[in-house]
N, C-alpha and C. Protein backbone atom coordinates (compact mmCIF):
# COMPACT_ATOMS: atom_id res chain seq x y z
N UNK A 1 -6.52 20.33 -4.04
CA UNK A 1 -6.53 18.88 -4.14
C UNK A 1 -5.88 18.29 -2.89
N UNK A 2 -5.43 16.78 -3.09
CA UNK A 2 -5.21 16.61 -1.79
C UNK A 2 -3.47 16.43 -1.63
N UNK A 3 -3.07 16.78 -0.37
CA UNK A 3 -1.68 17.20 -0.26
C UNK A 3 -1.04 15.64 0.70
N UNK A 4 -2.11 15.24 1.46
CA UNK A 4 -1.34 14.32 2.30
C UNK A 4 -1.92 12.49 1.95
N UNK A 5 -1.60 11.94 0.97
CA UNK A 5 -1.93 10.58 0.59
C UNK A 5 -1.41 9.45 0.61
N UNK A 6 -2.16 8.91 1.46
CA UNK A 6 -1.27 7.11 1.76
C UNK A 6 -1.78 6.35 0.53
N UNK A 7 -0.71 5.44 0.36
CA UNK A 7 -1.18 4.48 -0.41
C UNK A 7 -0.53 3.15 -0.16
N UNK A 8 -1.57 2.40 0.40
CA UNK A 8 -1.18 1.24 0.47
C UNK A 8 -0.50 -0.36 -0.33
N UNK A 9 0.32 -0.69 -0.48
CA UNK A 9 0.75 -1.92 -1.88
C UNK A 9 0.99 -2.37 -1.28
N UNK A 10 1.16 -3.90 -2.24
CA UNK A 10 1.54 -5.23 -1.74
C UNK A 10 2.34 -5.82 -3.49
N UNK A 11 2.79 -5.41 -4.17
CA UNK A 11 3.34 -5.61 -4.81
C UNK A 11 2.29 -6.58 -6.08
N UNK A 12 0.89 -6.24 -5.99
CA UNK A 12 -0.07 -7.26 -6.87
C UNK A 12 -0.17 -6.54 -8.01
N UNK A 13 -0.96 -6.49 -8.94
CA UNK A 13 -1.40 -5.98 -10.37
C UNK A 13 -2.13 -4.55 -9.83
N UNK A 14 -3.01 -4.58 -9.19
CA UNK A 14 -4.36 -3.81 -8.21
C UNK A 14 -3.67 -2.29 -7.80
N UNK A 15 -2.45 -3.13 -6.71
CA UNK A 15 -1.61 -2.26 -6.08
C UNK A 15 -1.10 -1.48 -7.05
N UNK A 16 -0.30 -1.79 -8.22
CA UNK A 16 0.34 -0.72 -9.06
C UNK A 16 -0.62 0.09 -9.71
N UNK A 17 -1.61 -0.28 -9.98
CA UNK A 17 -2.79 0.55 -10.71
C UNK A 17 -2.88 1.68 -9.66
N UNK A 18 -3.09 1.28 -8.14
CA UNK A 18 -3.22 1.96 -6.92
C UNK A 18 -2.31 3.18 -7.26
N UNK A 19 -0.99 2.65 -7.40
CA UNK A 19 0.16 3.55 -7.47
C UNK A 19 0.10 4.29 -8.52
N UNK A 20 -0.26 4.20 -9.87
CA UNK A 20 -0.24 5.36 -10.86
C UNK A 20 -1.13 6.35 -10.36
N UNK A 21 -1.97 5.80 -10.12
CA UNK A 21 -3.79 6.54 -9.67
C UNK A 21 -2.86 7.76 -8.48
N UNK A 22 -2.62 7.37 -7.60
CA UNK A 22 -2.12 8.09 -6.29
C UNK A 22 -0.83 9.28 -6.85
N UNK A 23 0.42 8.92 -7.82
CA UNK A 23 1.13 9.49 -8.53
C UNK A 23 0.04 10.69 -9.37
N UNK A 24 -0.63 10.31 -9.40
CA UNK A 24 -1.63 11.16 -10.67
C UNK A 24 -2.21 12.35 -10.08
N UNK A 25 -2.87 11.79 -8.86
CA UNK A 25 -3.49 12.81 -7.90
C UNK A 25 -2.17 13.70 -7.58
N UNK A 26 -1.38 13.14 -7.07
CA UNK A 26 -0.23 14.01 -6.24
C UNK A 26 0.43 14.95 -6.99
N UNK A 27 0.44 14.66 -8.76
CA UNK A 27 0.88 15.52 -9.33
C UNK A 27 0.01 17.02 -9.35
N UNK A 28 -0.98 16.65 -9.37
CA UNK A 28 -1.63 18.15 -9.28
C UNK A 28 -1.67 18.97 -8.05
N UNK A 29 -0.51 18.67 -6.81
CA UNK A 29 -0.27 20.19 -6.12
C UNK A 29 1.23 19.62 -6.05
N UNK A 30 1.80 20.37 -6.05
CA UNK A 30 3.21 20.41 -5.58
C UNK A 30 3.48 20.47 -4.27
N UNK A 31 2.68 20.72 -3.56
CA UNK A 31 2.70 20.14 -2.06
C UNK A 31 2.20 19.29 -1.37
N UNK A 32 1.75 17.90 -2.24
CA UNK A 32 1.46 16.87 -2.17
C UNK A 32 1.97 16.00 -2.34
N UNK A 33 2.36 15.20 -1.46
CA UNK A 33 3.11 14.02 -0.85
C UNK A 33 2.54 12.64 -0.60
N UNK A 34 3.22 11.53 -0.75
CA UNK A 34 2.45 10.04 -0.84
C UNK A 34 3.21 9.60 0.40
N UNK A 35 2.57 8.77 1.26
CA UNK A 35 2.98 7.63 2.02
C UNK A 35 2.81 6.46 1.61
N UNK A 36 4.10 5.89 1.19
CA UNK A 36 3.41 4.45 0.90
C UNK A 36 3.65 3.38 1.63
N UNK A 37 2.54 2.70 1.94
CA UNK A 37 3.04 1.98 3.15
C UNK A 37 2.57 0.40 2.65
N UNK A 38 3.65 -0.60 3.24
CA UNK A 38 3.42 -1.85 3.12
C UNK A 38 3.42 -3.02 4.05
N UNK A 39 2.50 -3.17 4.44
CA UNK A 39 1.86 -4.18 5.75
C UNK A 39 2.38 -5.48 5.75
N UNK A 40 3.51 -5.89 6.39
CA UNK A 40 3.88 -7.54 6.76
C UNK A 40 2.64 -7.98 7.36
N UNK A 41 2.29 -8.84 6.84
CA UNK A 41 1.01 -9.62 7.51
C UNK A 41 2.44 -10.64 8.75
N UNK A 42 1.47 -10.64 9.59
CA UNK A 42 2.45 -11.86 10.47
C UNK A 42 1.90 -13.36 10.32
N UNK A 43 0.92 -13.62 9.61
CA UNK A 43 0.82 -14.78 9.01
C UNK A 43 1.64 -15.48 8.41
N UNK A 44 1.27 -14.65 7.03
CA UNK A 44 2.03 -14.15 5.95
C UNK A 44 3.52 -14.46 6.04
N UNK A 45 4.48 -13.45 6.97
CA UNK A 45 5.52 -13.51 7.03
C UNK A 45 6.35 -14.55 7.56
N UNK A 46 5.62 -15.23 8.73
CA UNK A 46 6.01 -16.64 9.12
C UNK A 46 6.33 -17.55 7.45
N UNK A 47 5.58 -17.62 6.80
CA UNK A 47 5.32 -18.99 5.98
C UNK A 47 6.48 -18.34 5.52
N UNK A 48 6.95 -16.77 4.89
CA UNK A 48 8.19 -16.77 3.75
C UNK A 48 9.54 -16.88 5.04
N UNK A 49 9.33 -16.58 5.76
CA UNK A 49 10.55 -17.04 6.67
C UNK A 49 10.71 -18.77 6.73
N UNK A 50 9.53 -19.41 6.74
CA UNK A 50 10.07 -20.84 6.63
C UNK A 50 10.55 -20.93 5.17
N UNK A 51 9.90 -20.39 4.58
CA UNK A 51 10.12 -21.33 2.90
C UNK A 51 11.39 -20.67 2.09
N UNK A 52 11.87 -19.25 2.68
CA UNK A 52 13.05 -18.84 2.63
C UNK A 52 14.24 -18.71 3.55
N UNK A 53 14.12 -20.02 4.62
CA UNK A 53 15.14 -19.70 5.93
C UNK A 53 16.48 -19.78 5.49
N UNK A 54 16.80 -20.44 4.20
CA UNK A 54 18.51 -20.30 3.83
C UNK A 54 18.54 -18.78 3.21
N UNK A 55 17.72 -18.04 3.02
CA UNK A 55 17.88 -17.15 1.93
C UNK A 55 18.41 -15.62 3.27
N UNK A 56 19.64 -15.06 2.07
CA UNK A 56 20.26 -14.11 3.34
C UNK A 56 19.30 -12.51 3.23
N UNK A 57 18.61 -12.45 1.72
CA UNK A 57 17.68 -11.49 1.23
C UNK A 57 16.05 -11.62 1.31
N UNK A 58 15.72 -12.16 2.46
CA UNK A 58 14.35 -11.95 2.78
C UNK A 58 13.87 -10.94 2.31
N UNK A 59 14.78 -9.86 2.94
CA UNK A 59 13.73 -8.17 2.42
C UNK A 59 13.86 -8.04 1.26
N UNK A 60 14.75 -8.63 0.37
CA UNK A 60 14.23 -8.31 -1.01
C UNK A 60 13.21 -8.89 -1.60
N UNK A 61 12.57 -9.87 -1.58
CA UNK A 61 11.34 -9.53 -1.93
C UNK A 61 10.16 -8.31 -1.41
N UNK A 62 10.43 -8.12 -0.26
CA UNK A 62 9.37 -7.15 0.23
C UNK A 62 9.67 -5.61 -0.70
N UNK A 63 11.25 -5.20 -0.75
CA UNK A 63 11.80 -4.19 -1.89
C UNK A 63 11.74 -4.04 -2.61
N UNK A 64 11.72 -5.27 -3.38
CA UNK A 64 11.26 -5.80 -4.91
C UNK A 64 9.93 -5.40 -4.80
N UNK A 65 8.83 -5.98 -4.42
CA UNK A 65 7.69 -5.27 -4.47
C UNK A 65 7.24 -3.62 -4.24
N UNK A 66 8.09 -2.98 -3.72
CA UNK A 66 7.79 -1.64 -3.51
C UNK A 66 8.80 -0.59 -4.66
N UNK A 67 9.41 -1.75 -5.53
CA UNK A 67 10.18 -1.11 -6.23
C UNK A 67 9.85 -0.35 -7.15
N UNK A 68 8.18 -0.71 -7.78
CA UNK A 68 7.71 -0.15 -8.49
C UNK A 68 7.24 0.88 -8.36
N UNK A 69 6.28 1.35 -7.09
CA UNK A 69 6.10 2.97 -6.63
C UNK A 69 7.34 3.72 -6.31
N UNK A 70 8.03 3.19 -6.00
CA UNK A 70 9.14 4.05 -5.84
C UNK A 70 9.90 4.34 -7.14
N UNK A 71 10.29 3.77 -8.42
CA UNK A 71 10.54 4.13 -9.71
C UNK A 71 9.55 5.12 -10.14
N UNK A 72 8.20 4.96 -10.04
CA UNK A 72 7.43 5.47 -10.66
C UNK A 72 7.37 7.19 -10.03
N UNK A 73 7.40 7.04 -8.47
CA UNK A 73 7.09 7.98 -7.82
C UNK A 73 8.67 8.83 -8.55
N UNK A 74 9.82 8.76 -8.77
CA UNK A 74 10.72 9.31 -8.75
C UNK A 74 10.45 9.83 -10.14
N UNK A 75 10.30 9.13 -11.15
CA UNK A 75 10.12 9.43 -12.29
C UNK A 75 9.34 10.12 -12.84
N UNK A 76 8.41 11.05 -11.88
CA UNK A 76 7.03 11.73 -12.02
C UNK A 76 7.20 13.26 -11.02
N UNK A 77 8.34 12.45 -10.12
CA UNK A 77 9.20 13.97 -9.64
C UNK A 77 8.07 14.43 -8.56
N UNK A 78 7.57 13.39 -7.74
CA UNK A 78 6.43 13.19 -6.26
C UNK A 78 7.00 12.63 -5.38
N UNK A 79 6.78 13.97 -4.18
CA UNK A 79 7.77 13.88 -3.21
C UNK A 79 6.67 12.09 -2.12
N UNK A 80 7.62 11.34 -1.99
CA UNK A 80 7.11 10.08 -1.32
C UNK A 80 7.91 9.47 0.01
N UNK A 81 7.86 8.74 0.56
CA UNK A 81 8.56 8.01 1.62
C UNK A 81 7.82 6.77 1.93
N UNK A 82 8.34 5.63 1.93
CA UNK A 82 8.04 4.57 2.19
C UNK A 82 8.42 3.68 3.37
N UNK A 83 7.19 3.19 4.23
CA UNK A 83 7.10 2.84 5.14
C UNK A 83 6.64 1.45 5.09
N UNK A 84 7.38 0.26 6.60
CA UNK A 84 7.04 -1.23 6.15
C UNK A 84 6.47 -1.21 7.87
N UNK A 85 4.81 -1.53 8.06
CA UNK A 85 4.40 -1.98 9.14
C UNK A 85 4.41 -3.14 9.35
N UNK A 86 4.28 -3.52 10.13
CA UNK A 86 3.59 -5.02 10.27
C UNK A 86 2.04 -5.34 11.17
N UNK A 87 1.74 -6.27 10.93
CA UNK A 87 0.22 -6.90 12.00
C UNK A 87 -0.79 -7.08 10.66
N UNK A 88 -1.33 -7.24 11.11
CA UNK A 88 -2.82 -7.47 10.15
C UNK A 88 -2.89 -6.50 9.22
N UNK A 89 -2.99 -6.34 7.96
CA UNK A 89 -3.38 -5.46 7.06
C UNK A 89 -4.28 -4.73 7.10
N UNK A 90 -5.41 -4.72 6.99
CA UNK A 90 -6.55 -4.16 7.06
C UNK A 90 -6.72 -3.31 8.36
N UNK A 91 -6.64 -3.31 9.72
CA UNK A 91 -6.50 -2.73 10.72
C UNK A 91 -5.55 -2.65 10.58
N UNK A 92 -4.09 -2.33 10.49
CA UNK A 92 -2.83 -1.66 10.21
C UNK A 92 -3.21 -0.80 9.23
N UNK A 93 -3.36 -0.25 8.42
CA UNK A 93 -3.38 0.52 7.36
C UNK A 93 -4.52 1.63 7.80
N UNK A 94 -5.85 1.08 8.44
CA UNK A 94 -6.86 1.73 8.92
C UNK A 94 -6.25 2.50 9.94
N UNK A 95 -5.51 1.99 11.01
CA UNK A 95 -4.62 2.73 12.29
C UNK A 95 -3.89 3.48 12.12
N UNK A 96 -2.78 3.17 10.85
CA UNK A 96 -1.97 4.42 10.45
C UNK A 96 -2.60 5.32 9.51
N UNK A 97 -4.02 5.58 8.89
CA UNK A 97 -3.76 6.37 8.13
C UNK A 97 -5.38 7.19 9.48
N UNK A 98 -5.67 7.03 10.53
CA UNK A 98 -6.29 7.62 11.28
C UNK A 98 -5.87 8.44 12.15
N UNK A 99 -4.80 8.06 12.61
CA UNK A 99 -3.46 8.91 13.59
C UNK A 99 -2.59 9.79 12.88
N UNK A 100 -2.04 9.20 11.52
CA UNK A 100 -1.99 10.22 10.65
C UNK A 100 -2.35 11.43 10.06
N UNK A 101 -3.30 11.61 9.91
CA UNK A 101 -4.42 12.17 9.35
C UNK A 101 -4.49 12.85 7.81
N UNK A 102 -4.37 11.41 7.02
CA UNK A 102 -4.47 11.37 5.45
C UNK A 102 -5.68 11.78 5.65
N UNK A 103 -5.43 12.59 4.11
CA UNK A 103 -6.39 13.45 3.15
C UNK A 103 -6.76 12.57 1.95
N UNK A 104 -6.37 11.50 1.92
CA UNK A 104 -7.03 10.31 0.84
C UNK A 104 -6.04 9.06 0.88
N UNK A 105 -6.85 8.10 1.12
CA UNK A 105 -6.46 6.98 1.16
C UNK A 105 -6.50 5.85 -0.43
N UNK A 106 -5.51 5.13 -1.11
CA UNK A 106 -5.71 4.71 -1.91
C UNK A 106 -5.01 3.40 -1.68
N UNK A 107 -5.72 2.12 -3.03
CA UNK A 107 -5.63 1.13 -2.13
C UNK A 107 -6.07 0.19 -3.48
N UNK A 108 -4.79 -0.89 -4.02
CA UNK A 108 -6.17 -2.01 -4.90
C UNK A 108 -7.16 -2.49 -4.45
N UNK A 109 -8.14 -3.09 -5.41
CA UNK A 109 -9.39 -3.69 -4.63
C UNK A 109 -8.98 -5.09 -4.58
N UNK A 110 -7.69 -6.07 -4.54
CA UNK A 110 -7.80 -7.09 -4.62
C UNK A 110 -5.89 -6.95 -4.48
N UNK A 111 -5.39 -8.00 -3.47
CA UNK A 111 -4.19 -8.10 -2.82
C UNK A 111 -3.59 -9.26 -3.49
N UNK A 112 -2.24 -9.64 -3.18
CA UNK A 112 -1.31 -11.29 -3.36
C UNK A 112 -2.74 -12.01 -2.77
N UNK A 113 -3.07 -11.82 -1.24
CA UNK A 113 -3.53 -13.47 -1.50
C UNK A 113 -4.78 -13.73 -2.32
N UNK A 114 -4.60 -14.65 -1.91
CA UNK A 114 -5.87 -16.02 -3.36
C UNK A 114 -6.99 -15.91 -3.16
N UNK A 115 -7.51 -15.69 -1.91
CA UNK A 115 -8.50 -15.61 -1.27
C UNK A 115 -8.93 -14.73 -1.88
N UNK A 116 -9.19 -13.35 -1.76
CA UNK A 116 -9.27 -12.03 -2.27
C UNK A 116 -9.42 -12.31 -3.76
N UNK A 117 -9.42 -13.24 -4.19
CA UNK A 117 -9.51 -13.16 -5.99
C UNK A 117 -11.03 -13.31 -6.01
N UNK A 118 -11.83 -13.67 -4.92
CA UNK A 118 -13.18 -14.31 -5.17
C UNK A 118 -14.45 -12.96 -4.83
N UNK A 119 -13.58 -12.01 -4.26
CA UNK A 119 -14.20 -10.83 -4.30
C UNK A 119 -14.02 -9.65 -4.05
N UNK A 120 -14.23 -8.67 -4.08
CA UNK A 120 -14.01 -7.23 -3.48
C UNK A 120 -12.85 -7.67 -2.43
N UNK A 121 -11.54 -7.41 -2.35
CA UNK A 121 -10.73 -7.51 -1.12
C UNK A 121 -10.94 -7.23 -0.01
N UNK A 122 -10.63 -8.27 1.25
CA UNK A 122 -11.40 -8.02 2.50
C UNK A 122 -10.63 -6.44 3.15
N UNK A 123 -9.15 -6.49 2.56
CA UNK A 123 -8.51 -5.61 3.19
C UNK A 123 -9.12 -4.24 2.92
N UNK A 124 -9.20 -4.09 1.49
CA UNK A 124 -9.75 -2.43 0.78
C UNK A 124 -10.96 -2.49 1.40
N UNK A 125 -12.00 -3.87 1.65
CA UNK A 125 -13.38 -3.36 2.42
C UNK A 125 -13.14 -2.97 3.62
N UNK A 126 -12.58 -3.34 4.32
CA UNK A 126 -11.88 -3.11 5.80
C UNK A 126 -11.55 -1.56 5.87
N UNK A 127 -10.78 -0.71 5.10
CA UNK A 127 -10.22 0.24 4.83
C UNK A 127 -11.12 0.67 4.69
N UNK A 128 -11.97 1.31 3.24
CA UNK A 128 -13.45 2.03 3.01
C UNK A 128 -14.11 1.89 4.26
N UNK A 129 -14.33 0.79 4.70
CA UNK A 129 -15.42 1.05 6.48
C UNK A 129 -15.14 2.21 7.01
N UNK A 130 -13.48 2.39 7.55
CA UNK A 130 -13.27 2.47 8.66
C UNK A 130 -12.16 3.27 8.42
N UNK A 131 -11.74 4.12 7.38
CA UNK A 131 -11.15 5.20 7.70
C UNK A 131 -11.80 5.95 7.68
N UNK A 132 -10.99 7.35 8.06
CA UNK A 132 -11.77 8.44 8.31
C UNK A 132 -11.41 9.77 7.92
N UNK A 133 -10.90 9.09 6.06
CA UNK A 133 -10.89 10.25 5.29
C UNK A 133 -11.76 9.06 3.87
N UNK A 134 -11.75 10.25 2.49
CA UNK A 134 -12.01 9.33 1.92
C UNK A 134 -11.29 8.20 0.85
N UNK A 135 -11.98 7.10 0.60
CA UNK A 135 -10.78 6.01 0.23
C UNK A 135 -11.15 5.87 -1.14
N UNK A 136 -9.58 6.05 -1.87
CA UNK A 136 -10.03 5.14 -3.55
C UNK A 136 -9.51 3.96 -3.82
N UNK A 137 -10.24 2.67 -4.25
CA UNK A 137 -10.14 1.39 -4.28
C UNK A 137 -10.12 1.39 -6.03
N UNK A 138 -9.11 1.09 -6.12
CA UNK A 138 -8.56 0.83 -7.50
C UNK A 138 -8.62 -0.51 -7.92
N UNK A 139 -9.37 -0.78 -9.43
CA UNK A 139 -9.41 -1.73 -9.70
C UNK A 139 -8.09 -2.23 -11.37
């Protein structure tokens, strides 16, 4: 099965489904390991830096959101490490998991933003294109 698996979150409904799914796979080798990685959009991150500039815990929301693969991952006894990129999502996630060289990519089909509620997520389509292992888009 597969030993080396990124999984991408953003802390949405999609994403945690992402995360059991990826926990699930990883349990069946013991030498299978998750990357989970979570993409600062720099859009994105501008607007919560304005709308949180008194706040001294910015990164906790971004922690807070990853808090859940990481409970889950511990509690299932899957070796993981979690990583925070930044730039564009969709080409960030595609870049690190190509240089990398994941053995399966996993991923909700639908992110935080709003936009993405109206269809297939641009990011997970972005991802399925254009990596170059294969990708599961969790719904």
């Amino acid at each position: 099965m597969y030993k080396k698996i990124l999984l991408a979150t953003d802390g949405s409904e999609h994403s945690k489904r992402a995360a059991e799914q990826a926990i699930s796979i990883a349990k069946c080798n013991e030498d299978s390991s998750i990357d989970v990685v979570y993409v600062v959009d720099n859009d994105r991150s501008k607007t919560e830096v304005l709308n949180n500039w008194n706040s001294t815990n910015l990164n906790d929301l971004r922690k807070k959101r990853m808090k859940f693969v990481e409970n889950k991952a511990k509690e299932a006894g899957v070796k993981f490490q979690i990583n925070i990129l930044n730039g564009e999502p969709g080409p960030t996630i595609v870049n690190y998991a190509n240089k990398n060289n994941f053995e399966l990519v996993i991923i909700g089909s639908r992110g935080l933003n709003s936009l993405q509620e109206l269809m297939l997520g641009s990011v997970s389509h972005k991802v399925a294109k254009r990596a170059n292992c294969p990708v599961l888009i969790v719904k």
